[in-house]
Protein backbone atom coordinates (compact mmCIF):
# COMPACT_ATOMS: atom_id res chain seq x y z
CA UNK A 1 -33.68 215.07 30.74
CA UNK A 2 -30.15 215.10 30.69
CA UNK A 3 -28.64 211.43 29.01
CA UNK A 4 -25.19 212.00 31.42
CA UNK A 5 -23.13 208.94 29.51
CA UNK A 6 -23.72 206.98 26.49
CA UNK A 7 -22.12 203.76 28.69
CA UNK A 8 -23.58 201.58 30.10
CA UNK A 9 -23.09 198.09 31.84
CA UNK A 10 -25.73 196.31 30.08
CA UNK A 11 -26.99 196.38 25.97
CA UNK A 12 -30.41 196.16 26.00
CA UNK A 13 -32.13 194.95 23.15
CA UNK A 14 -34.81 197.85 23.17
CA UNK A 15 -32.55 200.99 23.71
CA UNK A 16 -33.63 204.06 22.35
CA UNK A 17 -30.50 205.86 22.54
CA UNK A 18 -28.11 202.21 22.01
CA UNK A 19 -26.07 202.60 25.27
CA UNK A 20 -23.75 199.86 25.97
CA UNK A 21 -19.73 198.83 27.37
CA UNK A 22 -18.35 200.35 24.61
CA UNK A 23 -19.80 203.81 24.31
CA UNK A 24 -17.31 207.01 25.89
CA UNK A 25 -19.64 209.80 25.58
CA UNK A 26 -20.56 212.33 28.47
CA UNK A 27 -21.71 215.53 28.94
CA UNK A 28 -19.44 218.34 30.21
CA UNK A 29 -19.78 218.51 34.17
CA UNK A 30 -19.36 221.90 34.71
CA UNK A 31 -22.01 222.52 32.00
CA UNK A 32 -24.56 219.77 33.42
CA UNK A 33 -23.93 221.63 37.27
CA UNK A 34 -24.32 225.05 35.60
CA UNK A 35 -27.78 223.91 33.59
CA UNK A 36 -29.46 222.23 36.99
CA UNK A 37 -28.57 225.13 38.94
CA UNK A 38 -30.24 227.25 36.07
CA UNK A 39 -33.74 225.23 35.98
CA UNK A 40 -35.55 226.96 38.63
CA UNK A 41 -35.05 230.37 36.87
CA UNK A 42 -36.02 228.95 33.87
CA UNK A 43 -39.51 227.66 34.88
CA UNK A 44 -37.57 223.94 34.94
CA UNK A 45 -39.23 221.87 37.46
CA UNK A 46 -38.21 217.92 36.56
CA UNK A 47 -35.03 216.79 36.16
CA UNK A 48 -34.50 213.19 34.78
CA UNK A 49 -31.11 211.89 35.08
CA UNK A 50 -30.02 208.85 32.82
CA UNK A 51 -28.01 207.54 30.14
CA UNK A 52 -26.70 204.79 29.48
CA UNK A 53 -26.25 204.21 33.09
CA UNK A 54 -26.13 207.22 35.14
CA UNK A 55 -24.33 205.69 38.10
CA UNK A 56 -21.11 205.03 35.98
CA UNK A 57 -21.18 209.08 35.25
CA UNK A 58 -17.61 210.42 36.81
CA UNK A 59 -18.14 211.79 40.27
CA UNK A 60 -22.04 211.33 40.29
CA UNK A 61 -22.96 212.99 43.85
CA UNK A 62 -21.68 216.31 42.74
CA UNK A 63 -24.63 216.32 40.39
CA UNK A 64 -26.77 215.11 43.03
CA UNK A 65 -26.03 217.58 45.14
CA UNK A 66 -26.67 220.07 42.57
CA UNK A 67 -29.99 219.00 41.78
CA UNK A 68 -30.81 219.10 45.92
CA UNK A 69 -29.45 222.42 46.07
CA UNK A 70 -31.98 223.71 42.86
CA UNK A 71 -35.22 224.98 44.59
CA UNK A 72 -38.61 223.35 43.26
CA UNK A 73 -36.81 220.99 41.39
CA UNK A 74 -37.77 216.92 41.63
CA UNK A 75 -34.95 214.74 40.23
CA UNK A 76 -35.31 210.43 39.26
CA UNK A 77 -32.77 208.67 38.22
CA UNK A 78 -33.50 206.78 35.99
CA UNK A 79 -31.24 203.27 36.37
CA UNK A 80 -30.63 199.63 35.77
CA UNK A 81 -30.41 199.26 39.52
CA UNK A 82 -27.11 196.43 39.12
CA UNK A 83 -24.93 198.99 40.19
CA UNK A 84 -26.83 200.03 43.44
CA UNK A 85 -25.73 199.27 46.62
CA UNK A 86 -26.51 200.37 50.20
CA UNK A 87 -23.79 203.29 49.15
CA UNK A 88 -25.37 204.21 46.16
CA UNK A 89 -29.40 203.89 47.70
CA UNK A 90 -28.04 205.83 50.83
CA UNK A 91 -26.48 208.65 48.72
CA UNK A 92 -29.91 209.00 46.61
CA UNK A 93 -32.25 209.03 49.12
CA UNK A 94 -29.42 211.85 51.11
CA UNK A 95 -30.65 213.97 47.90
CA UNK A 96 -34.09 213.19 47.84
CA UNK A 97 -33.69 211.42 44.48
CA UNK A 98 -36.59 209.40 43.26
CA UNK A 99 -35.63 206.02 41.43
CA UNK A 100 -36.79 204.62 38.20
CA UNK A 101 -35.72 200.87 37.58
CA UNK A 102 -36.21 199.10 34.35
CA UNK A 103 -37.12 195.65 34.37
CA UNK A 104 -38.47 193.75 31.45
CA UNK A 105 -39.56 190.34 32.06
CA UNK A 106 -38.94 187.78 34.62
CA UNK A 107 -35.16 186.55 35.53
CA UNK A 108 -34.83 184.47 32.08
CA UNK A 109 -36.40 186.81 29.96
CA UNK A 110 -35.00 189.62 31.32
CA UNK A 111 -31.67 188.19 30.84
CA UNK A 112 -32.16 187.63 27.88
CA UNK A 113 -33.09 190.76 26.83
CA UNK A 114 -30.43 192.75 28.87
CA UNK A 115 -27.69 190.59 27.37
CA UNK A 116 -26.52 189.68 30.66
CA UNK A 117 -26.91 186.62 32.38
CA UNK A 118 -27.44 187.24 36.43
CA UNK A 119 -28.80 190.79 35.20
CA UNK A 120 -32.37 190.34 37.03
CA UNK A 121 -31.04 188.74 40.10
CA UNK A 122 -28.45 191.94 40.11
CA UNK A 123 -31.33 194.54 40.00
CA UNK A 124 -33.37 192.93 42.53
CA UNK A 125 -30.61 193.19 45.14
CA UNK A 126 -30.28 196.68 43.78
CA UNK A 127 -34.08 197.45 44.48
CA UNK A 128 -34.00 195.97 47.57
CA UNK A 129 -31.10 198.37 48.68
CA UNK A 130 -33.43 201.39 47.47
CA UNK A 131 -36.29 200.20 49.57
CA UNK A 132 -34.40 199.87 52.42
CA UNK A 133 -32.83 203.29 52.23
CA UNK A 134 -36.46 204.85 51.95
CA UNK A 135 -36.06 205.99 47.77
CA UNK A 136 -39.19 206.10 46.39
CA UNK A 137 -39.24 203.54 43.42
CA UNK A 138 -40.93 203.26 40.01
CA UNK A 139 -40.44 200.25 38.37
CA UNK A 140 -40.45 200.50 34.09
CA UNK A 141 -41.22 197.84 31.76
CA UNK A 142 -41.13 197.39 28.49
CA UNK A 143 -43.61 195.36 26.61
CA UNK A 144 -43.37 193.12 23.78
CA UNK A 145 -44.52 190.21 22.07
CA UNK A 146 -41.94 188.19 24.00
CA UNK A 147 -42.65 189.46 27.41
CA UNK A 148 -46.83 190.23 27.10
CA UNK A 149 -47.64 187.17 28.82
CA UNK A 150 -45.57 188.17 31.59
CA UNK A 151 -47.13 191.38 32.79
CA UNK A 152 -48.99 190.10 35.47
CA UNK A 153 -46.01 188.33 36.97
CA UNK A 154 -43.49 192.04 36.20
CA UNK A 155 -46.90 193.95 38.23
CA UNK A 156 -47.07 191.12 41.56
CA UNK A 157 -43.09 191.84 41.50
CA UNK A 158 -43.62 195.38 41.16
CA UNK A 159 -45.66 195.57 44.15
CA UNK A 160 -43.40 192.71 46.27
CA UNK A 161 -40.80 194.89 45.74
CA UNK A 162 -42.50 198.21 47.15
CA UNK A 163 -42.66 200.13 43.92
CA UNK A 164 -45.38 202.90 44.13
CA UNK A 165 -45.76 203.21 40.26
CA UNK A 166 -45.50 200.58 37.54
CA UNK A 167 -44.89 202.49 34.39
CA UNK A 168 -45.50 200.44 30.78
CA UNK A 169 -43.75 201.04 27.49
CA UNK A 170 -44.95 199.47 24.42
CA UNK A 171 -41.86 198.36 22.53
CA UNK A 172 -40.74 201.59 20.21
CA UNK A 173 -38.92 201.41 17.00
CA UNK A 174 -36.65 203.57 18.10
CA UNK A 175 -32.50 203.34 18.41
CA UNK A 176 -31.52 199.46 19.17
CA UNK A 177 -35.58 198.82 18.98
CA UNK A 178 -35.59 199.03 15.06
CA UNK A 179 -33.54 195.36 15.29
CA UNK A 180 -36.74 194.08 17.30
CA UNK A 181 -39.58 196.20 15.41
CA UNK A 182 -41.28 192.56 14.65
CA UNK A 183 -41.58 191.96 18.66
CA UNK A 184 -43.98 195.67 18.38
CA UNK A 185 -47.24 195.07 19.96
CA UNK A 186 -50.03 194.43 17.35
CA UNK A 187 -53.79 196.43 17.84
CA UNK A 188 -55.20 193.97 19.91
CA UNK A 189 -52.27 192.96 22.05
CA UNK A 190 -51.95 196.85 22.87
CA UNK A 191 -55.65 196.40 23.76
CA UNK A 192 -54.64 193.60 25.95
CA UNK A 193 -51.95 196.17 28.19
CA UNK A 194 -54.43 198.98 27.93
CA UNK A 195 -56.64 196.80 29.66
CA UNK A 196 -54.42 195.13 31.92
CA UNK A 197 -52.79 198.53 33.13
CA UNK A 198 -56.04 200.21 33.87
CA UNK A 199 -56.86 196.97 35.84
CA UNK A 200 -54.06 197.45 37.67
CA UNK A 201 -54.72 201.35 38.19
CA UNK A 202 -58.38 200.57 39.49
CA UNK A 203 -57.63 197.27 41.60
CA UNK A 204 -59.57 197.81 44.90
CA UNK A 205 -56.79 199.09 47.83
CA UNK A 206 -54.57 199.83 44.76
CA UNK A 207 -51.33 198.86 45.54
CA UNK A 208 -49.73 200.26 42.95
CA UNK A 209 -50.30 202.94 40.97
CA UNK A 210 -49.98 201.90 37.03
CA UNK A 211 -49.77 203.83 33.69
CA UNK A 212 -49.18 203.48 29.87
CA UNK A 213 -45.94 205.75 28.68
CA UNK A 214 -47.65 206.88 25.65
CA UNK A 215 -50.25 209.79 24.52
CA UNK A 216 -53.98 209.18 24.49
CA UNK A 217 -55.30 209.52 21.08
CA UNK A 218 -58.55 210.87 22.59
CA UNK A 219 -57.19 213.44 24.65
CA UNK A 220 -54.10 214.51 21.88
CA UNK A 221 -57.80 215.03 19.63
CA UNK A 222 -58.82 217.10 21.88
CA UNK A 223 -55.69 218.99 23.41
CA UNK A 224 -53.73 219.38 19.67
CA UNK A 225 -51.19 221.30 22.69
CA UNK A 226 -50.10 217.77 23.81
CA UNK A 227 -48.49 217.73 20.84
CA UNK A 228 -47.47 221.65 20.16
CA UNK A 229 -49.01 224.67 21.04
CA UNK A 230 -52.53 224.43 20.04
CA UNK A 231 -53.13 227.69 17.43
CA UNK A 232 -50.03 230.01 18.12
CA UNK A 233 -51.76 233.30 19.92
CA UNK A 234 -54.55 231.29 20.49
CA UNK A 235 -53.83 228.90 22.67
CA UNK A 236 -56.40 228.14 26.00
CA UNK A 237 -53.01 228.08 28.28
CA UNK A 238 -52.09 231.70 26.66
CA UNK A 239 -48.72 230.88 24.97
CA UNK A 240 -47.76 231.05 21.89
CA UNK A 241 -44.90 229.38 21.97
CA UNK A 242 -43.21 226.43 24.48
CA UNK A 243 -40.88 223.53 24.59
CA UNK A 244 -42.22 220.82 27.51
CA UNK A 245 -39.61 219.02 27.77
CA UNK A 246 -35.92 219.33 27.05
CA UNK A 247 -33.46 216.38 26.19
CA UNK A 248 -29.92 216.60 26.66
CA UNK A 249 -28.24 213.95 24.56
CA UNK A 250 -25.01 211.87 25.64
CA UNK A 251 -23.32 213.65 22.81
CA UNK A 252 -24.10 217.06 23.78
CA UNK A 253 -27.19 217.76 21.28
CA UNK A 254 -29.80 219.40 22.87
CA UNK A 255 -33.18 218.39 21.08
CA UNK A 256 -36.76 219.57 22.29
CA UNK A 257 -39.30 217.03 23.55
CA UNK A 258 -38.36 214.09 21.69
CA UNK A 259 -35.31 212.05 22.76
CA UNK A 260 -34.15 210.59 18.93
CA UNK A 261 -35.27 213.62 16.68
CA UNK A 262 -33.16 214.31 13.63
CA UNK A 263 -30.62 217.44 14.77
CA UNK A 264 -31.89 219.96 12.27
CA UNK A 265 -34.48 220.85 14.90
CA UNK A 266 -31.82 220.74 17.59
CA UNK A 267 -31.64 223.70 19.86
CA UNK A 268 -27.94 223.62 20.33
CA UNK A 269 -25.02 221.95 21.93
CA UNK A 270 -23.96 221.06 25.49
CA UNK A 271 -20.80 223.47 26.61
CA UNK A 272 -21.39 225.73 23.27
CA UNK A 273 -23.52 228.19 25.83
CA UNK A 274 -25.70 228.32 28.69
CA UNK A 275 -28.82 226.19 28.27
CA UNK A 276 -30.70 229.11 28.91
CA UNK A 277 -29.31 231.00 26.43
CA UNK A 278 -29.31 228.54 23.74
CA UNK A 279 -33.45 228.31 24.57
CA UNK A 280 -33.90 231.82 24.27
CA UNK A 281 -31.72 231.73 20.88
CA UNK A 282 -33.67 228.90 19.98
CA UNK A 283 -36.98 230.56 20.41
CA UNK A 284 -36.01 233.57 18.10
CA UNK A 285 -34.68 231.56 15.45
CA UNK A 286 -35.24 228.01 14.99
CA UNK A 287 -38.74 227.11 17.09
CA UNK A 288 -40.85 227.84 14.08
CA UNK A 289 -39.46 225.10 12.06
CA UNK A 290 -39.79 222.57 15.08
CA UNK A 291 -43.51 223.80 15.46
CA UNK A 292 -44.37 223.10 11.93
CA UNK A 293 -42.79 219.67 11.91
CA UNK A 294 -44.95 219.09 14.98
CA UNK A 295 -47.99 219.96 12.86
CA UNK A 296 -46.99 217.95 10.27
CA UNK A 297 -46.54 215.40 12.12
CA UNK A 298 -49.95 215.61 13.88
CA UNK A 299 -51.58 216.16 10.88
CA UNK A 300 -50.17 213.20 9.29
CA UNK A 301 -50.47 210.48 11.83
CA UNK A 302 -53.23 211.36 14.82
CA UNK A 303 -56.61 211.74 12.96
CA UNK A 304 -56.51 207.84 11.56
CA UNK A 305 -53.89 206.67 13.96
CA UNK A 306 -56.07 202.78 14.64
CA UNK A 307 -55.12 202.47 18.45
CA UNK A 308 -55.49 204.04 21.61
CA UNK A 309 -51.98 205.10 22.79
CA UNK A 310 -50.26 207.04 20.05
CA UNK A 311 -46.49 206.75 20.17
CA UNK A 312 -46.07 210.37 19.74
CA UNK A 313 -42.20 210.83 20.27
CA UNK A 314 -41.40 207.29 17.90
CA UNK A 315 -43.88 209.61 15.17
CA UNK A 316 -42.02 212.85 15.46
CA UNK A 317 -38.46 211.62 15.32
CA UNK A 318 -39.49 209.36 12.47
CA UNK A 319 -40.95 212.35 10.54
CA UNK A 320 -38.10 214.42 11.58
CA UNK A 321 -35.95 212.61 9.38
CA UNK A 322 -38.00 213.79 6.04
CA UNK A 323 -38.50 216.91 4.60
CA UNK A 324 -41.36 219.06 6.02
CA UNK A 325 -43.58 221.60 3.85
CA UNK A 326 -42.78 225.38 4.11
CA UNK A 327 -46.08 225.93 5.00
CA UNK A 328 -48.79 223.93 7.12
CA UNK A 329 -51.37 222.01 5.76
CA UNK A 330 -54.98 222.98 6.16
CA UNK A 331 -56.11 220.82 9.12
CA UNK A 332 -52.90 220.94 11.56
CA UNK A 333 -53.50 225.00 12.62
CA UNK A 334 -56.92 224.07 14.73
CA UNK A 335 -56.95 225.04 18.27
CA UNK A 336 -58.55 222.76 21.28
CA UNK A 337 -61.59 224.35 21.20
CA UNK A 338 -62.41 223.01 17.71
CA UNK A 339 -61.50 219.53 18.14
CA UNK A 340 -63.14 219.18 21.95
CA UNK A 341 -66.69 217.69 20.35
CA UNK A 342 -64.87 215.44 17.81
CA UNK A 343 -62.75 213.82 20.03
CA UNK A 344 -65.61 213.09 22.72
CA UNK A 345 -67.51 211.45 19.29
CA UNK A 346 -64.73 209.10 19.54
């Protein structure tokens, strides 16, 4: 995931990583063409491109180009969609670039919430651009207290507009979310989109295919790997050690899996190396404390966590941020295996 510019055109009320007008940050270009060419030797196979707003990154279809030209790879971009016109759609779909598209609410609500007024009616003429130039298009939405009532409405535009996924994210306190954190979805409102979204997902004909962005508390019971690697050598995938999914920042800090985790675990920066090299330094010296904190962290929150979708990267960057024991506490070291019966008890 590389976060190409900390601007952006809009300020969004839930941003995890606070992109706005007035932020300057971007990541080297040479570097970020020299790291996608890299991810097919490196076992990369997913590249998500965003920011801020990726389309305002300095000569964008260089890097588009790039990520065509990397063998095996799949690249999204993930965008506001205001700044897309047939230029922009044409040049994606050129690439092969899939298209994720953030909308939260209906036109006044999403307004509202993007700071912007004409925001909604601006990404709607972007979608329609993508769907006419053949991009394949996920639409994202973020749900609150504000906007619950509205999910039914976001879905029927969803499929109108010729999205094949609908992808929902529970409000995080995370970034610009922590001035909203009283708009969070209680319990049994998050009951209400769990059962909404699989509604959607099982709707006879399914017209759209629709998902929670979150972990499943059942399954991270039972697969301690979703969250690290289950028991070091003893692992059921055979590793003992692995990063899933890398996040380049806007400001050059490269942090495994988690987007907004404190930069002691960081593997490096942007244009101080190679990525590859900075993983391979990062594996030798520096991966053990990461894998502790993510045992910590499972430790801490999973067992008793009360609802179904676990907000696993809001809990690790949040624990990040405090100090971690030098050792692991009895509990957090059990492989799949041992938890399999438990978590089908649940």
């Amino acid at each position: 995931m590389l976060h190409l510019t900390g601007r952006c055109n809009l300020e969004c009320q839930h941003c995890y990583m606070e992109g706005g007008p007035a932020r300057r940050e971007r990541l080297p270009r040479d570097w970020v063409l020299e790291t996608i060419a890299a991810m097919p030797a490196m076992g990369i196979g997913s590249l998500f491109l965003t920011g801020g707003e990726p389309l305002m990154y300095p000569r964008m279809e260089e890097v588009l180009e790039a990520a065509a030209g990397a063998e095996g790879v799949e690249t999204t971009l993930s965008t506001n969609a205001t700044l897309v016109k047939a230029r922009q759609a044409a040049m994606l779909a050129r690439h092969g670039v899939r298209a994720h598209v953030s909308i939260d609410g209906m036109a006044a609500r999403h307004d509202a919430f993007r700071r912007r007024e004409g925001a909604f009616a601006e990404t709607e003429r972007g979608v329609a651009a993508l769907r006419e130039a053949g991009v394949p298009l996920t639409i994202v939405t973020t749900i609150s207290k504000a906007n619950l009532h509205e999910l039914d409405e976001i879905a029927a535009w969803a499929v109108a507009a010729g999205a094949e996924r609908l992808l929902v994210q529970p409000l995080l306190n995370l970034g610009r979310g922590a001035e909203i954190a009283g708009e969070m979805l209680s319990s049994a409102e998050l009951l209400q989109v769990v059962m909404k979204t699989s509604d959607l997902a099982n709707r006879p004909g399914r017209p759209i295919k629709a998902s929670i962005i979150g972990g499943s508390k059942r399954f991270f019971l039972a697969h301690p790997c979703a969250a690290y690697v289950c028991n070091g050598g003893g692992c059921h995938r055979g590793v003992s050690a692995e990063i899933k999914k890398i996040v380049v920042r806007e400001d050059g800090w490269i942090l495994p899996e988690a987007t907004n985790l404190d930069h002691r675990y960081a593997i490096g920066r942007a244009g101080k190396a190679p990525l590859r090299d900075l993983v391979r330094d990062y594996f030798a010296d520096g991966y053990d404390a990461f894998d502790r904190l993510c045992r910590v962290t499972y430790n801490e929150f999973v067992p008793d966590w009360p609802d179904p979708v676990l907000p696993w990267d809001q809990l690790l960057a949040e624990r990040s941020r405090r100090p971690v024991p030098e050792t692991v506490p009895p509990g957090a070291d059990r492989g799949c295996g041992t938890r399999v019966a438990e978590a089908l008890a649940v």
